[in-house]
Protein backbone atom coordinates (compact mmCIF):
# COMPACT_ATOMS: atom_id res chain seq x y z
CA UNK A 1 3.07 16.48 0.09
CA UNK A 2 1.63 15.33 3.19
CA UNK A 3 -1.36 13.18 2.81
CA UNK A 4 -2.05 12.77 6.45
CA UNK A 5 -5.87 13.50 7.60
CA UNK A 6 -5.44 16.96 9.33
CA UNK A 7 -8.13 16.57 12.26
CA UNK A 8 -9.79 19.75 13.15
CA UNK A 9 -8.97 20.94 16.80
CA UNK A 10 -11.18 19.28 19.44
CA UNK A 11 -10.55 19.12 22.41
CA UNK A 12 -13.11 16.57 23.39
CA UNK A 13 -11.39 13.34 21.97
CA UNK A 14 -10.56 10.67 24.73
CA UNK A 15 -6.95 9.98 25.51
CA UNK A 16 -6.69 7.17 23.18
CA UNK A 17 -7.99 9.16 20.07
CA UNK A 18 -5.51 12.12 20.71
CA UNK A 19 -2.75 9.42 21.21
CA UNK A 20 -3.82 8.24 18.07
CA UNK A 21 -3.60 11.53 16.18
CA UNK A 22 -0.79 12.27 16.93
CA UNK A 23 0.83 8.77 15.95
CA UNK A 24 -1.49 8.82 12.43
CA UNK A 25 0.24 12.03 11.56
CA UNK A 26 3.56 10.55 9.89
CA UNK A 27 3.66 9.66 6.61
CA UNK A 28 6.14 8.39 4.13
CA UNK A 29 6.23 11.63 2.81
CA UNK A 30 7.12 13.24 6.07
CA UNK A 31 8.51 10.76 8.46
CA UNK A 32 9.99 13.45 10.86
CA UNK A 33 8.31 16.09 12.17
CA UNK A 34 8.29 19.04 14.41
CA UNK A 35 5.99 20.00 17.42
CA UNK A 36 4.17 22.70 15.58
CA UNK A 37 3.49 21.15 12.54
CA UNK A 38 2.50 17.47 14.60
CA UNK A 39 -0.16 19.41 16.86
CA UNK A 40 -1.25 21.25 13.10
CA UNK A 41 -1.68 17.49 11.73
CA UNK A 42 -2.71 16.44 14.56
CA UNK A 43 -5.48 19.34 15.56
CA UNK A 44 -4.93 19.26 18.91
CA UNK A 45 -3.17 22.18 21.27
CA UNK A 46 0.36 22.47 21.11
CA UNK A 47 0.90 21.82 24.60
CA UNK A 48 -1.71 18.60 24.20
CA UNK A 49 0.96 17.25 21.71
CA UNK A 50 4.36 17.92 23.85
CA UNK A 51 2.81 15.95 27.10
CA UNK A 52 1.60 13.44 24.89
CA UNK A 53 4.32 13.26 23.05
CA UNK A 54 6.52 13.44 25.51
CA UNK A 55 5.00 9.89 27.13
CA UNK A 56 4.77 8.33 23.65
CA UNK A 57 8.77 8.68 23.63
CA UNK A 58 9.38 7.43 26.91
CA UNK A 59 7.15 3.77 26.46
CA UNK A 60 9.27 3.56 22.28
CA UNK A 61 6.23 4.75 20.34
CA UNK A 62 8.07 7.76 19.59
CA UNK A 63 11.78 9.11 18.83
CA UNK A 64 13.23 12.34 19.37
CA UNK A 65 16.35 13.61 17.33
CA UNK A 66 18.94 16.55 18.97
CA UNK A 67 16.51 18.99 16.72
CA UNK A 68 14.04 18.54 18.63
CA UNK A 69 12.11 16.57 15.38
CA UNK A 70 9.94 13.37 16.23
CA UNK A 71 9.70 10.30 14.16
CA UNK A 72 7.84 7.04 14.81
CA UNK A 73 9.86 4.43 17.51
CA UNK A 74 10.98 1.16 17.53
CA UNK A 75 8.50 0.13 19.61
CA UNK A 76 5.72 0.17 16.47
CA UNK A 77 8.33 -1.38 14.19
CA UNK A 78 8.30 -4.40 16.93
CA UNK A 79 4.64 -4.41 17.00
CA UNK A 80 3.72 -4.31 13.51
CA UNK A 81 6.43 -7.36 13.11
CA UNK A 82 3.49 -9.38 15.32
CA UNK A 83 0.59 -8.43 12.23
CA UNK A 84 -0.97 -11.32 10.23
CA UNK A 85 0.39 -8.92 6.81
CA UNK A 86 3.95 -9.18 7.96
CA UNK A 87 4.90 -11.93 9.82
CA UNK A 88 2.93 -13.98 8.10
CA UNK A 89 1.73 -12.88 4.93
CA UNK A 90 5.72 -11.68 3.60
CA UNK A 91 7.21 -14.66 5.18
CA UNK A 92 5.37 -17.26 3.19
CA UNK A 93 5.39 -15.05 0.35
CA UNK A 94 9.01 -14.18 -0.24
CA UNK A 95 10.70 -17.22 -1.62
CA UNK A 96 7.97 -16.36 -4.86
CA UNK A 97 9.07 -13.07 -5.17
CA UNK A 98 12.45 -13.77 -4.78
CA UNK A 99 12.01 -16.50 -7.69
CA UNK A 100 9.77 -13.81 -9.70
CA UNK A 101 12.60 -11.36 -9.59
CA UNK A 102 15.18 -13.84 -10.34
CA UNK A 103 13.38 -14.64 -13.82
CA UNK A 104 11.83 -10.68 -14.68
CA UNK A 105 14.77 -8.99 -13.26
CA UNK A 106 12.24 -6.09 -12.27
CA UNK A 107 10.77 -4.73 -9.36
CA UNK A 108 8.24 -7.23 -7.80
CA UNK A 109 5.44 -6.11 -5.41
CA UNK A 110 3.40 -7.06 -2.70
CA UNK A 111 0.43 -5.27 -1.85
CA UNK A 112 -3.12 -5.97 0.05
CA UNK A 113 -6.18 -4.21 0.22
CA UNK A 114 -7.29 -1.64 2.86
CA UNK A 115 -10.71 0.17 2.53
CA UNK A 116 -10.11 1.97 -0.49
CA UNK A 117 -6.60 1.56 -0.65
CA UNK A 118 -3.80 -1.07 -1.90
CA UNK A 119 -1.04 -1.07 0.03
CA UNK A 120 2.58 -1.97 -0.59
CA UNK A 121 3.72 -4.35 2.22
CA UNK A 122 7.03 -6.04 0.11
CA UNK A 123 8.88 -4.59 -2.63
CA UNK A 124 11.83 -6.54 -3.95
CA UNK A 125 13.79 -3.51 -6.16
CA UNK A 126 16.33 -3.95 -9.02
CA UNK A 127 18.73 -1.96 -9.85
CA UNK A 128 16.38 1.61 -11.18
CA UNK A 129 15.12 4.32 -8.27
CA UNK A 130 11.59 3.41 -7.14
CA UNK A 131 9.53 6.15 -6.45
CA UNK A 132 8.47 7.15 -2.84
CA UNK A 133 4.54 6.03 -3.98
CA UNK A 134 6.19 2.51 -4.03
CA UNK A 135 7.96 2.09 -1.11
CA UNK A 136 6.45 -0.66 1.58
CA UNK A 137 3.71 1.31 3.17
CA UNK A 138 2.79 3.73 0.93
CA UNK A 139 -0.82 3.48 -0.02
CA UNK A 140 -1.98 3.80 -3.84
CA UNK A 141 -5.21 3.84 -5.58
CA UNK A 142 -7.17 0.82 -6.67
CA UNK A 143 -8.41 1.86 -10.00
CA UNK A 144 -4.94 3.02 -11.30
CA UNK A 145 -2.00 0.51 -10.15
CA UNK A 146 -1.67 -3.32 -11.64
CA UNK A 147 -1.83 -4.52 -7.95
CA UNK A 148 -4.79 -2.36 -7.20
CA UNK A 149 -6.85 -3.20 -10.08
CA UNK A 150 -6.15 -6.57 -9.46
CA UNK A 151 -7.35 -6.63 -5.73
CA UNK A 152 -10.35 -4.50 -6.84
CA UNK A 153 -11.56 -6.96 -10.27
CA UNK A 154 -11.40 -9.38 -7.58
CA UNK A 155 -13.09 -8.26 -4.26
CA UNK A 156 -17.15 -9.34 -3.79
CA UNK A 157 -19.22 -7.30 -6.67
CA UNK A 158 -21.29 -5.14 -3.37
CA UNK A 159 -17.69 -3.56 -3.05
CA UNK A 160 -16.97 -2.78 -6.40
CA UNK A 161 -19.72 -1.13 -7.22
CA UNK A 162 -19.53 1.26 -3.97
CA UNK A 163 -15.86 2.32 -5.98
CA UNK A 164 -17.13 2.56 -9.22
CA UNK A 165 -19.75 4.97 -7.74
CA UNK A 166 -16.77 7.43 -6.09
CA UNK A 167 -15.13 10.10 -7.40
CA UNK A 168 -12.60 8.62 -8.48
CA UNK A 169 -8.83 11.29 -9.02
CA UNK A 170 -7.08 11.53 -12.55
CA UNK A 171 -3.17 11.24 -12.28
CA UNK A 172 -2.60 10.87 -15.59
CA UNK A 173 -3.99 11.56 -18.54
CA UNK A 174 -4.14 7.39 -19.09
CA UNK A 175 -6.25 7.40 -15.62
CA UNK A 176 -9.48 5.29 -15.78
CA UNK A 177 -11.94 7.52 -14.24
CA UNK A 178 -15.38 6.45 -16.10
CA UNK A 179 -17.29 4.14 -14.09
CA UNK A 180 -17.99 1.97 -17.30
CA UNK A 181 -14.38 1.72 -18.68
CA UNK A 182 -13.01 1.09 -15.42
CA UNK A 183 -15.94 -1.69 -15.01
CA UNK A 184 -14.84 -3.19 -18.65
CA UNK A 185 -11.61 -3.30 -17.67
CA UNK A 186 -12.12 -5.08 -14.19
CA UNK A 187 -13.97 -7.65 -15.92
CA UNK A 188 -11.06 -8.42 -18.34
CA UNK A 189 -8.79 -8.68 -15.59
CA UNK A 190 -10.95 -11.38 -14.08
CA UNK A 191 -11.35 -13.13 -17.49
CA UNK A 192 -7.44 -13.35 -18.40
CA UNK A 193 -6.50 -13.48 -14.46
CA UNK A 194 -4.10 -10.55 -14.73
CA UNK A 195 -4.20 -6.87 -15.01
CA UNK A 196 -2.33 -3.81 -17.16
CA UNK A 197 -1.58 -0.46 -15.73
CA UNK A 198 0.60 1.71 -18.62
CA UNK A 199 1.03 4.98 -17.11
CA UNK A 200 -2.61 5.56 -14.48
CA UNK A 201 -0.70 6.46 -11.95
CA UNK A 202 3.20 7.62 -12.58
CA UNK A 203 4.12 8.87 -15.92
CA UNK A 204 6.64 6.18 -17.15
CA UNK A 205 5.18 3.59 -14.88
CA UNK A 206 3.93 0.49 -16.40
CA UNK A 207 2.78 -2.91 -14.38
CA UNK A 208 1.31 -6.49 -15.14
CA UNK A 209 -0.01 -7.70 -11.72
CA UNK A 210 -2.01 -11.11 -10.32
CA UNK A 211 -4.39 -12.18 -7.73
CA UNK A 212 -3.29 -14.13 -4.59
CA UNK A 213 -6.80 -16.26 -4.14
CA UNK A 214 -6.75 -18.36 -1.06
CA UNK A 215 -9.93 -20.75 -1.50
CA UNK A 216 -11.37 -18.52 -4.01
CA UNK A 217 -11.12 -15.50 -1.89
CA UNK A 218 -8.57 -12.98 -2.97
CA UNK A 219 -5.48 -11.90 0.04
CA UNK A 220 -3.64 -10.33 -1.98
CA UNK A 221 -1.57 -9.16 -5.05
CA UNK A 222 1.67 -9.85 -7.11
CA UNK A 223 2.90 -7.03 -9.30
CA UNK A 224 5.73 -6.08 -11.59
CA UNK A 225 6.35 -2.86 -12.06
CA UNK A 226 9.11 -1.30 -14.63
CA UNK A 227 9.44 2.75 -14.66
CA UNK A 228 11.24 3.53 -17.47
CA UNK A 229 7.83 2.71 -19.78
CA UNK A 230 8.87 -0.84 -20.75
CA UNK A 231 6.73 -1.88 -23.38
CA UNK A 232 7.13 -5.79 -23.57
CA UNK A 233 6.35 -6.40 -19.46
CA UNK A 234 3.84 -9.01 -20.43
CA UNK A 235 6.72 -11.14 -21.36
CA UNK A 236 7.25 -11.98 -17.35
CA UNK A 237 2.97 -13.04 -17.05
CA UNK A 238 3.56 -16.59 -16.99
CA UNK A 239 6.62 -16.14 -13.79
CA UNK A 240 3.79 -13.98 -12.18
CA UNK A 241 1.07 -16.40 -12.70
CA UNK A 242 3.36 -19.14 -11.15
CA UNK A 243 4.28 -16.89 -8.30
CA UNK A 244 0.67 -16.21 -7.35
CA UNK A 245 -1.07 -19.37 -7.96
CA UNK A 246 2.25 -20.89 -5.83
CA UNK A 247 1.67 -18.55 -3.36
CA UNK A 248 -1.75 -18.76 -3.04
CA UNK A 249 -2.19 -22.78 -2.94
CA UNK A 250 0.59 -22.34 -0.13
CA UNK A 251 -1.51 -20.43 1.89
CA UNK A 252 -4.44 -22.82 1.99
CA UNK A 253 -2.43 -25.59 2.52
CA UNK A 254 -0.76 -23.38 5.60
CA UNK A 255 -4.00 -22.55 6.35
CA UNK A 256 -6.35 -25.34 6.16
């Protein structure tokens, strides 16, 4: 499924915001896609989309396969290389996840928040299929992923009350969806300095996760995540709690 924002057509929108519709319309879901359904995601004319597309290819923003499909260019990968979340963020981070994995033999996460969103931005995978909600980019939900919890128990209170107060989706039948089980459960997580997730968000899916706090303030979160409904995960707390203290006290003294 697509989970792109489908703009409705207007034909008003400066340059920049049409350019920027059409580039918001890929997903990991659907990476490739044809003029038709890009202008449909998009919401702007058909013939909008080919001339803008058509310049987005020639400066790299945008490929072009002999089908005629587009995907996202080269020239984004190079940019988003330059971000503070990748070239700085993973690269100080990755000798701790690399350690993490070494000692849980599972798959180890990276993810920071965005709005409402965690997002994955390193995954480290052993030797089981990940799903395509876990691949590096994909975002998930706060209230029902280790890493998301995690970020959420720890961003300022103003914040988590304006997500307690949204309608918040089921996607399993474990889901935390009441505002004051989902605020008990935030406050554990703050009180033991880790989180659960057994099965809120993928059937199967269960997670133990850990705040990256940079002078107090949380930048991120450490997860491990098993699919195949492991039941003894919070064996590997102590590795994660070592990976994203380590991390974090690295950061500040990068930082500072």
């Amino acid at each position: 499924m697509n989970n792109a924002v489908v703009y409705p057509k207007n034909t008003s929108k400066s340059v920049t915001a049409r350019a920027l519709a059409v580039l918001g319309a890929f997903t990991v879901a659907e990476p490739s896609l044809t003029l038709s359904h890009l202008a449909r995601i998009a919401g702007l004319p058909i013939a909008t989309v080919f001339r803008l597309a058509a310049e987005l290819e020639e400066g790299g923003f945008l490929d072009r396969d002999d089908a005629g499909r587009y995907s996202l260019g080269v020239k984004l990968w190079e940019m988003g290389l330059l971000t503070p979340v990748h070239g700085h963020l993973r690269e100080i981070a990755m000798p701790f996840l690399l350690n993490l994995q070494y000692d849980c033999r599972e798959i180890v996460q990276l993810a920071v928040r965005d709005g409402v969103d965690a997002i994955y931005v390193e995954k480290l995978t052993s030797e089981e299929s990940v799903p395509v909600q876990s691949r590096i980019g994909a975002r998930i939900p706060l209230h029902a992923t280790g890493v998301g919890k995690t970020l959420l128990a720890y961003s300022p209170e103003s914040f988590i009350e304006v997500v307690l107060e949204m309608q918040l989706p089921r996607y399993t039948e474990d889901t935390l969806t009441n505002k004051r089980a989902l605020a008990k459960d935030l406050a554990a997580i703050k009180a033991q300095g880790f989180a659960r997730s057994h099965q809120e968000y993928l059937m199967g899916s269960t997670s133990v996760a850990a705040p990256v706090l940079v002078n107090g303030v949380i930048r991120a979160s450490i997860g491990i995540v098993n699919y195949t409904a492991r039941e003894d995960l919070d064996t590997c707390v102590p590795a994660l709690l070592h990976a994203a203290t380590g991390l974090g006290k690295r950061l500040e003294e990068i930082e500072s």
